[in-house]
C-alpha atoms as a PDB file:
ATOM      1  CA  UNK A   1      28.192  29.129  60.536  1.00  0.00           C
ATOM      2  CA  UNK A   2      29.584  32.690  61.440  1.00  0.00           C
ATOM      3  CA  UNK A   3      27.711  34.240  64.426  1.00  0.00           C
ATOM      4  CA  UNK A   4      25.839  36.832  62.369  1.00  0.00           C
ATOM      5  CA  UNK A   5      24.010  34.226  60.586  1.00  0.00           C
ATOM      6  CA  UNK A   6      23.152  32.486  63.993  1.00  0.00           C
ATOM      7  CA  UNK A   7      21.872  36.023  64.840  1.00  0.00           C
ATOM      8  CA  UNK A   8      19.652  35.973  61.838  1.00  0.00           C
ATOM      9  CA  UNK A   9      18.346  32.772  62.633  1.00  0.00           C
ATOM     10  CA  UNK A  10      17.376  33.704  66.210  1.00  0.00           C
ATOM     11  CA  UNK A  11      15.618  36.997  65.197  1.00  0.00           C
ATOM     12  CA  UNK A  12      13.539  35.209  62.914  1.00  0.00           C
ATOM     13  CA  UNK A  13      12.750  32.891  65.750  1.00  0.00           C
ATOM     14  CA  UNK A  14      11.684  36.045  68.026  1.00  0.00           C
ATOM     15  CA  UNK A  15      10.176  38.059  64.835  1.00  0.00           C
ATOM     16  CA  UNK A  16       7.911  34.391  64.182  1.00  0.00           C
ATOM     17  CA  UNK A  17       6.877  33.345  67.931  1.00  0.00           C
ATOM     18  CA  UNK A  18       5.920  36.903  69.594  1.00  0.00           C
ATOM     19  CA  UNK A  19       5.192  39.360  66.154  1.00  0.00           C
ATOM     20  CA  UNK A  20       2.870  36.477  64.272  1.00  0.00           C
ATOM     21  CA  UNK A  21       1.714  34.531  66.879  1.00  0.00           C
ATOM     22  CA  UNK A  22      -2.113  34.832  67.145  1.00  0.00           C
ATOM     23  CA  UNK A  23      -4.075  35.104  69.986  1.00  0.00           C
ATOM     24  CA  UNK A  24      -7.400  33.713  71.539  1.00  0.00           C
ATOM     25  CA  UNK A  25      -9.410  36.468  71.596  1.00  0.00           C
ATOM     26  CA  UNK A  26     -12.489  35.334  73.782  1.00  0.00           C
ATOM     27  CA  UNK A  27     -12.291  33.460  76.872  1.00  0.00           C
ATOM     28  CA  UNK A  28     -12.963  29.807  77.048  1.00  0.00           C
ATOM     29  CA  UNK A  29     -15.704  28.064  78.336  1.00  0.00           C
ATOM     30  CA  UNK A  30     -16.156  27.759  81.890  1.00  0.00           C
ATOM     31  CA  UNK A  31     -14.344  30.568  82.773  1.00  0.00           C
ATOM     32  CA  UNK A  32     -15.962  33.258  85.292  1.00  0.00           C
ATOM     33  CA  UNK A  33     -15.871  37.014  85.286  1.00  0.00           C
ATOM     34  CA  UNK A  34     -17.194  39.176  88.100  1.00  0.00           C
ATOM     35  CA  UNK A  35     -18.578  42.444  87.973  1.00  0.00           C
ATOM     36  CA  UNK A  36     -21.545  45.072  87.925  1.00  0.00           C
ATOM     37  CA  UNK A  37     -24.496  44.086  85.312  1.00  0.00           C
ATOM     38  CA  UNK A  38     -26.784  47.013  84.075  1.00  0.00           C
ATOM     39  CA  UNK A  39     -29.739  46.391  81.276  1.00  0.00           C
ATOM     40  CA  UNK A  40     -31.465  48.173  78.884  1.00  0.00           C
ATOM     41  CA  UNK A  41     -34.817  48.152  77.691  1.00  0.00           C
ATOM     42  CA  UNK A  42     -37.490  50.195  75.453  1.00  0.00           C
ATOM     43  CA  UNK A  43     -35.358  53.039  74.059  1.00  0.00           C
ATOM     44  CA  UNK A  44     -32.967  50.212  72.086  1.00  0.00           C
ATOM     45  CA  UNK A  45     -36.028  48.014  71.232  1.00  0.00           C
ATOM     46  CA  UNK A  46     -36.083  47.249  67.688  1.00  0.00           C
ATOM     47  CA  UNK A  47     -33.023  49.326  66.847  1.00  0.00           C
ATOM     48  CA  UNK A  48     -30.056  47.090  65.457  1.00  0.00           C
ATOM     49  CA  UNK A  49     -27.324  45.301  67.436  1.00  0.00           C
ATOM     50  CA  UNK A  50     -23.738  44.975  67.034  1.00  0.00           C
ATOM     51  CA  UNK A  51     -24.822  41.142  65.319  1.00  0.00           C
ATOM     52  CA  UNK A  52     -27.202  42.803  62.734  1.00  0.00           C
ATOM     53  CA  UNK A  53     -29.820  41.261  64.809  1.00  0.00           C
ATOM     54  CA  UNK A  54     -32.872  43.469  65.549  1.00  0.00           C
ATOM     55  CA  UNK A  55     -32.779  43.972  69.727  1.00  0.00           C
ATOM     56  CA  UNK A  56     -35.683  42.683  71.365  1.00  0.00           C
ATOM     57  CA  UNK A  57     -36.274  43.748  75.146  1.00  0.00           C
ATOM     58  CA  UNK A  58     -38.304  40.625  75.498  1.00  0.00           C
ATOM     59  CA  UNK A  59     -35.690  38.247  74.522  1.00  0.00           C
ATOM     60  CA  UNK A  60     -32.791  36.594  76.463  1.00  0.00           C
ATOM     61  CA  UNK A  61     -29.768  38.525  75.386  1.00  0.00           C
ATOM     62  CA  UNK A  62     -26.743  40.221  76.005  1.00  0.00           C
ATOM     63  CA  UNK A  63     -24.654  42.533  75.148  1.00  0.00           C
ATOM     64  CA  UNK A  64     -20.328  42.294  76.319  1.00  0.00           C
ATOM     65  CA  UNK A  65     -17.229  43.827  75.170  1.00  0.00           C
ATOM     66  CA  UNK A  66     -15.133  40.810  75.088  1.00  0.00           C
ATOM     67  CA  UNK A  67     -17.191  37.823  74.337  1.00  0.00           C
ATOM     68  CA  UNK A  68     -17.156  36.701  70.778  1.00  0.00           C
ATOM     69  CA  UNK A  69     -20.923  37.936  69.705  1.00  0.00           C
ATOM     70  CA  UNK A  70     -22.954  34.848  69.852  1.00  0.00           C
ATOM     71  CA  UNK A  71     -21.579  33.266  72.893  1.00  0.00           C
ATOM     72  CA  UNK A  72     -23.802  31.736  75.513  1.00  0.00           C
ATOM     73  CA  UNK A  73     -23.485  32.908  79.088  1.00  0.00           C
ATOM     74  CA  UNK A  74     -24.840  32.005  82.615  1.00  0.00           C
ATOM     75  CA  UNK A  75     -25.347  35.610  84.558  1.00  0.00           C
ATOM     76  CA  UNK A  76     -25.852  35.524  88.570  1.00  0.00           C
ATOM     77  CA  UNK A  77     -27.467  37.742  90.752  1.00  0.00           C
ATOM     78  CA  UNK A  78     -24.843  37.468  93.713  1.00  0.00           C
ATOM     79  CA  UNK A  79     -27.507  39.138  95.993  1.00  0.00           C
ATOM     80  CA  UNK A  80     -30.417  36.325  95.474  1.00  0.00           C
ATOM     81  CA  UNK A  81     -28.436  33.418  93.420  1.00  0.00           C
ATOM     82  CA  UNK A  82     -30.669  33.460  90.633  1.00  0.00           C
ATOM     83  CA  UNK A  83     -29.528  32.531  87.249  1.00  0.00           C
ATOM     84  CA  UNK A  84     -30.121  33.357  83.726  1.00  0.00           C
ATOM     85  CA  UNK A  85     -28.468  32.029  80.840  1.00  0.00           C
ATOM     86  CA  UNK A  86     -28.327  34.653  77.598  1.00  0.00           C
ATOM     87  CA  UNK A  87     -26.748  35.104  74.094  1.00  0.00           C
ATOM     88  CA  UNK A  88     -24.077  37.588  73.271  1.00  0.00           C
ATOM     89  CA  UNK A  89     -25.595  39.793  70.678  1.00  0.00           C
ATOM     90  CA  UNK A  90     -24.376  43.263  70.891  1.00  0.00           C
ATOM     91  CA  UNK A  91     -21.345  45.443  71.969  1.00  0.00           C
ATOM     92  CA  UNK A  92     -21.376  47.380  75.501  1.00  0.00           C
ATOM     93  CA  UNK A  93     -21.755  48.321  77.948  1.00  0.00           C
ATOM     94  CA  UNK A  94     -20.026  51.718  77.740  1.00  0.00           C
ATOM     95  CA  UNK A  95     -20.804  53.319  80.498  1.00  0.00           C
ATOM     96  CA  UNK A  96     -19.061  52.856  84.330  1.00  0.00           C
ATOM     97  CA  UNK A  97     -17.383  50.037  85.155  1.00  0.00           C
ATOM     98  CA  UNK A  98     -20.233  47.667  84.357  1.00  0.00           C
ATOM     99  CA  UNK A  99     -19.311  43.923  82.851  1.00  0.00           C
ATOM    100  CA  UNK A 100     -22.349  43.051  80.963  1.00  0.00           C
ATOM    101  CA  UNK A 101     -25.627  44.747  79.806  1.00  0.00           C
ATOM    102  CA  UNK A 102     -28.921  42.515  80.454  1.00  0.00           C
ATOM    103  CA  UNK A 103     -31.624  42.516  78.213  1.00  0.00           C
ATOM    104  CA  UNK A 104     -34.560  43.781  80.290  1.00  0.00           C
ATOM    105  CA  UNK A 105     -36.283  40.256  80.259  1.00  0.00           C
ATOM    106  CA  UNK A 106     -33.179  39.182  81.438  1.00  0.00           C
ATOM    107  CA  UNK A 107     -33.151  41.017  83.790  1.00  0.00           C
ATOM    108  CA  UNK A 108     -35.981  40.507  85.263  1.00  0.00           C
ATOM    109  CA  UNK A 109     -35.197  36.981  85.366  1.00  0.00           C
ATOM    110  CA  UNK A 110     -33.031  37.336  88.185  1.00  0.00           C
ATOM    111  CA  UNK A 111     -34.600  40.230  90.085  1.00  0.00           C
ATOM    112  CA  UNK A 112     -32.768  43.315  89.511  1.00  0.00           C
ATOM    113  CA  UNK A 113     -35.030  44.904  86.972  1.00  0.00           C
ATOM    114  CA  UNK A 114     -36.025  47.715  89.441  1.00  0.00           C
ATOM    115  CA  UNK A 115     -32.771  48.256  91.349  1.00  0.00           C
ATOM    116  CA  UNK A 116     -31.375  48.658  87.832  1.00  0.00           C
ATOM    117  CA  UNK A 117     -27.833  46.922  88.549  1.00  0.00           C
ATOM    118  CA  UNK A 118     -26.832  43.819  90.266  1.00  0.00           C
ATOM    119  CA  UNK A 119     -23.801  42.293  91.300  1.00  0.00           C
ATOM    120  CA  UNK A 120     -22.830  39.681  88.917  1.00  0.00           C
ATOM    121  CA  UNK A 121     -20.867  36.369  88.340  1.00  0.00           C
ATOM    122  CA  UNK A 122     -20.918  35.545  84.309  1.00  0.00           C
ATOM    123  CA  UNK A 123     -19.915  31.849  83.342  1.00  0.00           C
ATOM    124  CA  UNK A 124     -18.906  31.085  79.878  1.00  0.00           C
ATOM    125  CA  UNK A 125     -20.827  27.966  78.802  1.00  0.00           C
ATOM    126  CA  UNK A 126     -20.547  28.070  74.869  1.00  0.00           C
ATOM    127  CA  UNK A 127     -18.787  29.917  72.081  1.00  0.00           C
ATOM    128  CA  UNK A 128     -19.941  29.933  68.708  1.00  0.00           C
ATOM    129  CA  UNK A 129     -18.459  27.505  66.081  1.00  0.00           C
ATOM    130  CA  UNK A 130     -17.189  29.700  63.723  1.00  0.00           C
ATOM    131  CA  UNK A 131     -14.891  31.458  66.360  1.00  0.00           C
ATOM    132  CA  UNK A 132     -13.418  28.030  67.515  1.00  0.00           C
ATOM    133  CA  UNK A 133     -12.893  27.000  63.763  1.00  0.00           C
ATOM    134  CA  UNK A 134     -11.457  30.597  63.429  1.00  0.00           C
ATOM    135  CA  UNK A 135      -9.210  30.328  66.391  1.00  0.00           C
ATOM    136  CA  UNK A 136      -7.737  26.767  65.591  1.00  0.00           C
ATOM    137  CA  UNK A 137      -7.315  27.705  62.429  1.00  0.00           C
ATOM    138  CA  UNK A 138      -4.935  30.529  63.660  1.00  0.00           C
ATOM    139  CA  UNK A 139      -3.352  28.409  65.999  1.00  0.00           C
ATOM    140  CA  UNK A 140      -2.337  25.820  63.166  1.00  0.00           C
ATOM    141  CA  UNK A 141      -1.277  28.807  61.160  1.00  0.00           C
ATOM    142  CA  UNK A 142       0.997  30.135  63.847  1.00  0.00           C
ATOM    143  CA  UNK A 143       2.233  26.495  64.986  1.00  0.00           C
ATOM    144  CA  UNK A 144       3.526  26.230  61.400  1.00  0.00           C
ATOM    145  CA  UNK A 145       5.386  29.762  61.373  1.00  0.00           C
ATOM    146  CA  UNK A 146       6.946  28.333  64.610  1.00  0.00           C
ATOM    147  CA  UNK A 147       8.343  25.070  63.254  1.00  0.00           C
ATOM    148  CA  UNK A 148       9.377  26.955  60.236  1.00  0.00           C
ATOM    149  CA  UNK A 149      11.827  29.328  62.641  1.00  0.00           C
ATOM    150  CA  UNK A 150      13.020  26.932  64.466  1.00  0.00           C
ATOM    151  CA  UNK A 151      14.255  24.680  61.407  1.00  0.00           C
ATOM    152  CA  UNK A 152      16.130  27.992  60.695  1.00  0.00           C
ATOM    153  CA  UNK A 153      17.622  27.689  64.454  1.00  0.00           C
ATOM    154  CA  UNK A 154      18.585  24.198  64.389  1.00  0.00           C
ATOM    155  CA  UNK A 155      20.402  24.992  61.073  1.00  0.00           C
ATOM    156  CA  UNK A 156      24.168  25.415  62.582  1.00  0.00           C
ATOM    157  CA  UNK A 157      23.163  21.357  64.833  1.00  0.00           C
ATOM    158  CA  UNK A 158      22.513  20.167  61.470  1.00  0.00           C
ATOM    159  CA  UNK A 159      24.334  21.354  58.989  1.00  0.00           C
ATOM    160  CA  UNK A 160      21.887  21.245  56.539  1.00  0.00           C
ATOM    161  CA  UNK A 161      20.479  24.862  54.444  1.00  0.00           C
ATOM    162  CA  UNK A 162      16.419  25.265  55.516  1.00  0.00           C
ATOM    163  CA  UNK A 163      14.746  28.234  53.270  1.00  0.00           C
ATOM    164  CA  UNK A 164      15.327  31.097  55.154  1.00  0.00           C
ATOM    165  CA  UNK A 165      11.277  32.779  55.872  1.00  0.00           C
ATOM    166  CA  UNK A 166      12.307  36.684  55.010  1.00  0.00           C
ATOM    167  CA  UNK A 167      10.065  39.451  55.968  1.00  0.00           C
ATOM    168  CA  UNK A 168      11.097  42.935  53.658  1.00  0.00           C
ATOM    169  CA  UNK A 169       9.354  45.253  53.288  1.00  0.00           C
ATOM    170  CA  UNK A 170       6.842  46.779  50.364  1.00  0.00           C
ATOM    171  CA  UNK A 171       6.514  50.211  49.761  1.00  0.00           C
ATOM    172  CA  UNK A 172       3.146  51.196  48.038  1.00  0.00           C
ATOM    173  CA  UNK A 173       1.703  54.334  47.825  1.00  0.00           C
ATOM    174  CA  UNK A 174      -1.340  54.294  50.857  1.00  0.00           C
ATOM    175  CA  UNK A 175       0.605  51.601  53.299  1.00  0.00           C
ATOM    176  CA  UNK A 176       2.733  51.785  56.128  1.00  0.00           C
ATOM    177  CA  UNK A 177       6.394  50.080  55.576  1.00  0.00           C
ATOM    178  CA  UNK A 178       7.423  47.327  58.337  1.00  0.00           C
ATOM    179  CA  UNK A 179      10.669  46.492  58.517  1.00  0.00           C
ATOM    180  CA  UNK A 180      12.341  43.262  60.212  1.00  0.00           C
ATOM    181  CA  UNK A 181      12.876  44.386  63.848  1.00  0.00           C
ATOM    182  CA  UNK A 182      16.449  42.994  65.860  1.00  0.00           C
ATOM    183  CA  UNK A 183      15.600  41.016  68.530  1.00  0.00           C
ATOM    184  CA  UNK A 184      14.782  43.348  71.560  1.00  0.00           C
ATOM    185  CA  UNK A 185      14.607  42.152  75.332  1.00  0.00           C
ATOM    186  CA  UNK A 186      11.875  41.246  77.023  1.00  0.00           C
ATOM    187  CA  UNK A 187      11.868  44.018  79.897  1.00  0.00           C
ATOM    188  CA  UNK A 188      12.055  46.508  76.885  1.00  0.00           C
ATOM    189  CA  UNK A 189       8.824  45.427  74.915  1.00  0.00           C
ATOM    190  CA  UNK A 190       5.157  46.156  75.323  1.00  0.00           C
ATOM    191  CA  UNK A 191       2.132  44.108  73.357  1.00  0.00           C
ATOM    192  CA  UNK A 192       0.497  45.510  70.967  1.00  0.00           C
ATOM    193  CA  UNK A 193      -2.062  44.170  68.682  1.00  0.00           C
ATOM    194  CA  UNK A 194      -3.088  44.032  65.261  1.00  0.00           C
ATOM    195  CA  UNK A 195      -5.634  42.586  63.075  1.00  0.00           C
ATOM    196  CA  UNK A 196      -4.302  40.722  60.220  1.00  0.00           C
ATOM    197  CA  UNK A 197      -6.747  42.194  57.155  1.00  0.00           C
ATOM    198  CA  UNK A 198      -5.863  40.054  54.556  1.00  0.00           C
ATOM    199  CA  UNK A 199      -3.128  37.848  53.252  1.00  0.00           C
ATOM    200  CA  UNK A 200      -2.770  37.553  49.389  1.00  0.00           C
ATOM    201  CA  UNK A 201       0.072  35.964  46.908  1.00  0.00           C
ATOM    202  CA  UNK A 202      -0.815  38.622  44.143  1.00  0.00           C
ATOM    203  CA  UNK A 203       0.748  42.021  45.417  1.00  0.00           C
ATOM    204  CA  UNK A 204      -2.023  43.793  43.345  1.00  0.00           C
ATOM    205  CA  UNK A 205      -4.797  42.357  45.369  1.00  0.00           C
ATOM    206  CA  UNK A 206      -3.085  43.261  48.494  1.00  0.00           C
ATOM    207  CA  UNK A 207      -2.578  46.394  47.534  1.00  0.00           C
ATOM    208  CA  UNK A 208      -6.418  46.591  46.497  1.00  0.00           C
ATOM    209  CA  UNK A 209      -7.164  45.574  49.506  1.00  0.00           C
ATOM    210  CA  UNK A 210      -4.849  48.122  51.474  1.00  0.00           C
ATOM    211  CA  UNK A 211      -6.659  51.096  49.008  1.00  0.00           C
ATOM    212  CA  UNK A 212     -10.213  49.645  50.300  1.00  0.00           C
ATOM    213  CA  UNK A 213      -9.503  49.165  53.741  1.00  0.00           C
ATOM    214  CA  UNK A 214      -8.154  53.341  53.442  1.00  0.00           C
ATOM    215  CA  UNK A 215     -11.419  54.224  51.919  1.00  0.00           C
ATOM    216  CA  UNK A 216     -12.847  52.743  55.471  1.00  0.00           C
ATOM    217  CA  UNK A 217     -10.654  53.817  58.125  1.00  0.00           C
ATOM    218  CA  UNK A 218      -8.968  57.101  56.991  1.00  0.00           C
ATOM    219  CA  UNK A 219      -6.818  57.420  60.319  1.00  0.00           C
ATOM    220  CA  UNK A 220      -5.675  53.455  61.178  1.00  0.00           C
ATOM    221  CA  UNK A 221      -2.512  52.880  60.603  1.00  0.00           C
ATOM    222  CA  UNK A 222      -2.200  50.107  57.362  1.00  0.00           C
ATOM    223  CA  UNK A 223       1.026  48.092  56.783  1.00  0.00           C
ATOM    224  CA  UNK A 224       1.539  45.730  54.156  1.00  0.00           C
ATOM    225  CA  UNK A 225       4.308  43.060  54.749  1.00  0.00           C
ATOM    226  CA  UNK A 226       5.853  40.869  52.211  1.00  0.00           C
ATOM    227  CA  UNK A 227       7.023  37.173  53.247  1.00  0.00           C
ATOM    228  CA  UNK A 228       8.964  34.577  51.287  1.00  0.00           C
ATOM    229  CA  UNK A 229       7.831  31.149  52.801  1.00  0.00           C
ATOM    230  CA  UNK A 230       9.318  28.114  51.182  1.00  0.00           C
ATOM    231  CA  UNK A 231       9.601  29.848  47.961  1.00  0.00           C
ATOM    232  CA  UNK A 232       6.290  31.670  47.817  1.00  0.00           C
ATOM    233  CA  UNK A 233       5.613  34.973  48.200  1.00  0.00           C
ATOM    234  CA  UNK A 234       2.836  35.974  50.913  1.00  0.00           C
ATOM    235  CA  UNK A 235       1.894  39.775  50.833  1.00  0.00           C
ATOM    236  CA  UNK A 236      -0.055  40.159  54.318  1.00  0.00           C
ATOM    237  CA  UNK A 237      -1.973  43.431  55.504  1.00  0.00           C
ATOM    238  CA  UNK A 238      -1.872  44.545  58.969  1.00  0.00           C
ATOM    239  CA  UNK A 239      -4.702  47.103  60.650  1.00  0.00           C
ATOM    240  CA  UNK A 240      -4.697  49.013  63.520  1.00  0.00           C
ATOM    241  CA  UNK A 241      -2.035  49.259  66.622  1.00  0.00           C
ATOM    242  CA  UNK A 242      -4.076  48.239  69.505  1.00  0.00           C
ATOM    243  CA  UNK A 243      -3.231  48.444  73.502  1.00  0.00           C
ATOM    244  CA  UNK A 244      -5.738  45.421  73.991  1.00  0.00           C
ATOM    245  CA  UNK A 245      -6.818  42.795  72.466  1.00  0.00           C
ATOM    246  CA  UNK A 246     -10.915  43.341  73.452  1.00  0.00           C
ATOM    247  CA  UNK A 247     -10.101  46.910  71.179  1.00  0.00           C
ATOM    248  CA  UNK A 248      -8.296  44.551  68.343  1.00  0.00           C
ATOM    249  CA  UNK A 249     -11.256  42.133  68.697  1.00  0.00           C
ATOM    250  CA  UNK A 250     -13.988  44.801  68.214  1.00  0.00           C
ATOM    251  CA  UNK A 251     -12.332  45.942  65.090  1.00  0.00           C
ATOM    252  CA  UNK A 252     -11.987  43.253  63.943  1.00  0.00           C
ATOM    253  CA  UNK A 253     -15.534  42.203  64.006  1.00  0.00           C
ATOM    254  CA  UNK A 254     -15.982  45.676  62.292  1.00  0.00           C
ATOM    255  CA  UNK A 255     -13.751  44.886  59.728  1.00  0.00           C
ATOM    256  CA  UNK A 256     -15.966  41.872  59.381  1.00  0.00           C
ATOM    257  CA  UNK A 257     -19.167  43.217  58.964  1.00  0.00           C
ATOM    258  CA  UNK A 258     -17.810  44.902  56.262  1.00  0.00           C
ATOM    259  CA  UNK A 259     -16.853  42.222  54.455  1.00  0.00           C
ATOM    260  CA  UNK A 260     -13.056  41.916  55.432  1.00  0.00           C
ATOM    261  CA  UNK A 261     -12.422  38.593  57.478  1.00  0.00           C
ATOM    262  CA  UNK A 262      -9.250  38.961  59.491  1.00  0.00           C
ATOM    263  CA  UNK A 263      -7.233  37.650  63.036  1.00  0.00           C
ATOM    264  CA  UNK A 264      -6.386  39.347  66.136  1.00  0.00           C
ATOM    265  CA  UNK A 265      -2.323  38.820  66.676  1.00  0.00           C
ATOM    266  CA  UNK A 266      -0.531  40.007  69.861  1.00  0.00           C
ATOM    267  CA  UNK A 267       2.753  41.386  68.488  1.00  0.00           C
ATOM    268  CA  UNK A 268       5.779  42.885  71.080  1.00  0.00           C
ATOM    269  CA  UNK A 269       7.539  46.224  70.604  1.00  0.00           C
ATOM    270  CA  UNK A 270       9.767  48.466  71.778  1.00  0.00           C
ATOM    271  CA  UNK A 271       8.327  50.245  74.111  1.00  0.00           C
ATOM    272  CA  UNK A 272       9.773  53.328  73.005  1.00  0.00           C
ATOM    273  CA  UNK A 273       7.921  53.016  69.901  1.00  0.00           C
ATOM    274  CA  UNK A 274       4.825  52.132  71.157  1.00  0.00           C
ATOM    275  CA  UNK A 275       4.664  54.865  73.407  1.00  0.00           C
ATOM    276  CA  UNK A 276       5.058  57.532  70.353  1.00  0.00           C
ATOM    277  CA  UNK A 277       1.927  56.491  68.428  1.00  0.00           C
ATOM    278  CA  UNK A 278      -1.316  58.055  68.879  1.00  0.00           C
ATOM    279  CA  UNK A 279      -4.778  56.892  68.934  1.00  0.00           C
END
């Protein structure tokens, strides 16, 4: 095998395991964050919540930037070691550098109504089903892609042809053209993230799907990637160029709300390039 197809093989190794390979994008259960807790109260009461849900003052709820929405969490009051345990239901807060906004009967629960913030511990202790099923599901996906690349690796050991996975790229009209990257080091890249929008084996529906997701979002950047996996074509649509993935994650459950399912992938670049974009 001459070295430029050993090349080949190993980009397609690096393109596979850091551009495609998704990411969790909520934290697991049991694990602890730390922080300032604020809450809000009668001026949001009965206005709707990043869920859909109607916000109640007098229920136990939540709203976090990070959390998958529906999420159960334990909050502390470090200062008197009462506990509360609330649902994730909406996005925030926004303000400061505050972890977690109370709902106001939450916050009374553990005594910082009046003060108005509170030192905090918050302990995952459940994440909703569909985000687990979501997240394996990705993981499966991207274990796959994996194996796939290195087959390809293993090729020159062996001695036996694999079907080479080759990303081109698909010029339409409203999408952004990605081209397969050469390998680049490690002290050279920065992660980004995207939100995979779509993935369809009919280039017309991707493309439909690219012109709808325009009509949406008139300034994210859209690319539209074609794959040939084991002989089939895979046209997949990539939104956004985030710097984290709690930004990727919120637009993603955007995306969903509008009727677009789609998964949060951590992708490296040069960091040349990511430095020129603009948000």
């Amino acid at each position: 095998m001459g070295i430029q197809k050993i090349c080949y093989a190993l980009t397609v190794l690096i393109i596979s395991f850091f551009s495609f390979a998704p990411i969790a994008t909520g934290q697991d259960v049991g694990d602890k964050q730390s922080g300032l807790a604020s809450w809000y109260g009668v001026k949001y009461h009965g206005r709707p919540t990043s869920s859909g849900e109607i916000y109640n003052r007098h229920k136990l709820t939540a709203a976090h930037n990070q959390l998958p929405l529906g999420s159960k969490v334990r909050v502390t009051n470090v200062a008197t070691g009462q506990s509360v345990v609330v649902r994730i239901n909406d996005r925030g807060p926004f303000r400061g550098a505050r972890i977690i906004d109370l709902s106001e009967a939450a916050a009374r629960k553990i005594k910082y109504r009046r003060n108005g913030l509170a030192e905090v511990v918050v302990e995952v202790i459940e994440l909703p089903e569909a985000f687990l099923a979501s997240r394996a599901k990705a993981e499966k996906a991207a274990a796959e892609e994996e194996k796939e690349a290195l087959a390809l690796a293993n090729e020159q050991a062996t001695g036996t042809p694999v079907e080479t996975p080759l990303v081109k790229p698909v010029v339409t009209e409203n999408a952004a053209v990605v081209a397969p990257a050469p390998a680049v080091p490690a002290a050279l890249q920065q992660k980004a993230f995207v939100v995979q929008a779509g993935s369809f084996g009919s280039l017309s529906n991707a493309e439909a799907q690219v012109e709808k997701l325009r009509s949406m979002y008139e300034k994210m950047p859209i690319a539209l990637v074609e794959e040939t996996i084991n002989g089939r074509r895979v046209h997949r649509i990539l939104a956004g160029r985030f710097v984290s993935k709690a930004t990727a994650e919120q637009a993603r459950q955007d995306l969903a709300k509008r009727g677009i399912t789609g998964l949060v992938r951590e992708m490296a670049e040069p960091a040349a390039l990511a430095s020129s974009g603009t948000h």
